[in-house]
Protein backbone atom coordinates (compact mmCIF):
# COMPACT_ATOMS: atom_id res chain seq x y z
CA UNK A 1 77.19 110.72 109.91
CA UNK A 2 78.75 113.64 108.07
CA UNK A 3 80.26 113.42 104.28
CA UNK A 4 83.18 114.56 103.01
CA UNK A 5 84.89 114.45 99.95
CA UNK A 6 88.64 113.83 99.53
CA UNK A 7 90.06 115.22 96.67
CA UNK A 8 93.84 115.11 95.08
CA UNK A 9 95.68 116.02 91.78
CA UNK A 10 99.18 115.71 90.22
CA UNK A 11 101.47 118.93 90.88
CA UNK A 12 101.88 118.48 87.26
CA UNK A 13 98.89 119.98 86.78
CA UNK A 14 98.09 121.61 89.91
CA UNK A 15 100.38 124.08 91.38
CA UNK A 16 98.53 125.02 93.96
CA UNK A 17 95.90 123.99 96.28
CA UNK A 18 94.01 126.06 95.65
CA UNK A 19 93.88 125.79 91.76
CA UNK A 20 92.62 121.80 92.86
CA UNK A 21 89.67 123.21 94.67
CA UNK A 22 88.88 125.40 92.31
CA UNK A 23 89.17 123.26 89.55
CA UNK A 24 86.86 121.07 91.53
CA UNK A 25 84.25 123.98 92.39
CA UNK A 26 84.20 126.07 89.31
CA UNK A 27 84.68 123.28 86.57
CA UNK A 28 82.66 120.49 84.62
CA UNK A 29 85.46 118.12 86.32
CA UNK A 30 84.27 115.30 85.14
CA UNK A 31 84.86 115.92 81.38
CA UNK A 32 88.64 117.75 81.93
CA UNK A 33 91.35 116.39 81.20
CA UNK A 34 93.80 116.73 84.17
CA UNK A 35 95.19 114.15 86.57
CA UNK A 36 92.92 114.07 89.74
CA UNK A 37 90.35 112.17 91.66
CA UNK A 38 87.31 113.07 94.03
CA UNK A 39 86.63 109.95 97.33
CA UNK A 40 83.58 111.04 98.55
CA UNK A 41 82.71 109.12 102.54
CA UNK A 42 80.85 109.72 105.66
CA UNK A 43 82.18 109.51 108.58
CA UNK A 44 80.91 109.61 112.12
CA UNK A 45 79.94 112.95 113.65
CA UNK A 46 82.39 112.75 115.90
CA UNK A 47 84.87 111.70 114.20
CA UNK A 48 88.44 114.09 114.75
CA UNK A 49 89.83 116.00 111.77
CA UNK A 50 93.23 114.07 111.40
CA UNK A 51 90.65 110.70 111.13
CA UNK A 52 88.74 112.00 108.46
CA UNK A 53 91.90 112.95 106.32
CA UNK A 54 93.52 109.37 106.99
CA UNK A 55 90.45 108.22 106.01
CA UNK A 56 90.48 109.82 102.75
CA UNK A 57 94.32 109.09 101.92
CA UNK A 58 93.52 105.64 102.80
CA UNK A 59 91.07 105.72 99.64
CA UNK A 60 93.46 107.80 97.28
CA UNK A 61 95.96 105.04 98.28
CA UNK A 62 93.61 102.19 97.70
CA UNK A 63 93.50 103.51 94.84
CA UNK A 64 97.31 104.39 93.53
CA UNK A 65 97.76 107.79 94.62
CA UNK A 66 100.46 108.57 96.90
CA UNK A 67 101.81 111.74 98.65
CA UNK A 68 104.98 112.45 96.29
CA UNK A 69 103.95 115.07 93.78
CA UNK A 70 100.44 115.97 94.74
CA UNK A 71 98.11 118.28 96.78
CA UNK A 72 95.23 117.03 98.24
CA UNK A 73 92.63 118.16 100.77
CA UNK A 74 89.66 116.74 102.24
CA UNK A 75 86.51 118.72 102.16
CA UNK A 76 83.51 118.81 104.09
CA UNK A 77 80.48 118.09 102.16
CA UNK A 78 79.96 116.60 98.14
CA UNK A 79 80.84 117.93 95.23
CA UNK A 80 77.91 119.21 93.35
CA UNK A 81 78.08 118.59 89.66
């Protein structure tokens, strides 16, 4: 099994993807104040690329995200706190 971590933010406060993963990689996240969320999964080794991303929407989703105004990505690995 491999882990990966989906991760997703409002364009409000995002304008980039990159600014997301850097917010993610370079910031105390957890005590910010901007409008974004980290799914963190495994999934099996084999598992293709476009499967690991639906999987990770499917848990933004579950959990009131959607597509319209937000960048997202899906990362190989956890995010280290």
């Amino acid at each position: 099994m491999n882990t990966f971590t989906f991760i997703i933010g409002s364009m409000d406060d995002f304008e980039s993807l990159d600014e997301l993963i850097d917010h993610f990689e370079d910031s105390n996240f957890p005590s910010s104040i901007c409008n974004c969320s980290s799914f963190e999964f495994e999934a099996p080794e084999d598992c293709d690329q476009d499967t690991v991303v639906m999987i990770g929407r499917g848990m933004a989703f579950s959990n009131d995200w959607c597509m319209d105004h937000t960048v997202s990505t899906c990362i190989n690995g956890s995010i280290v706190v």
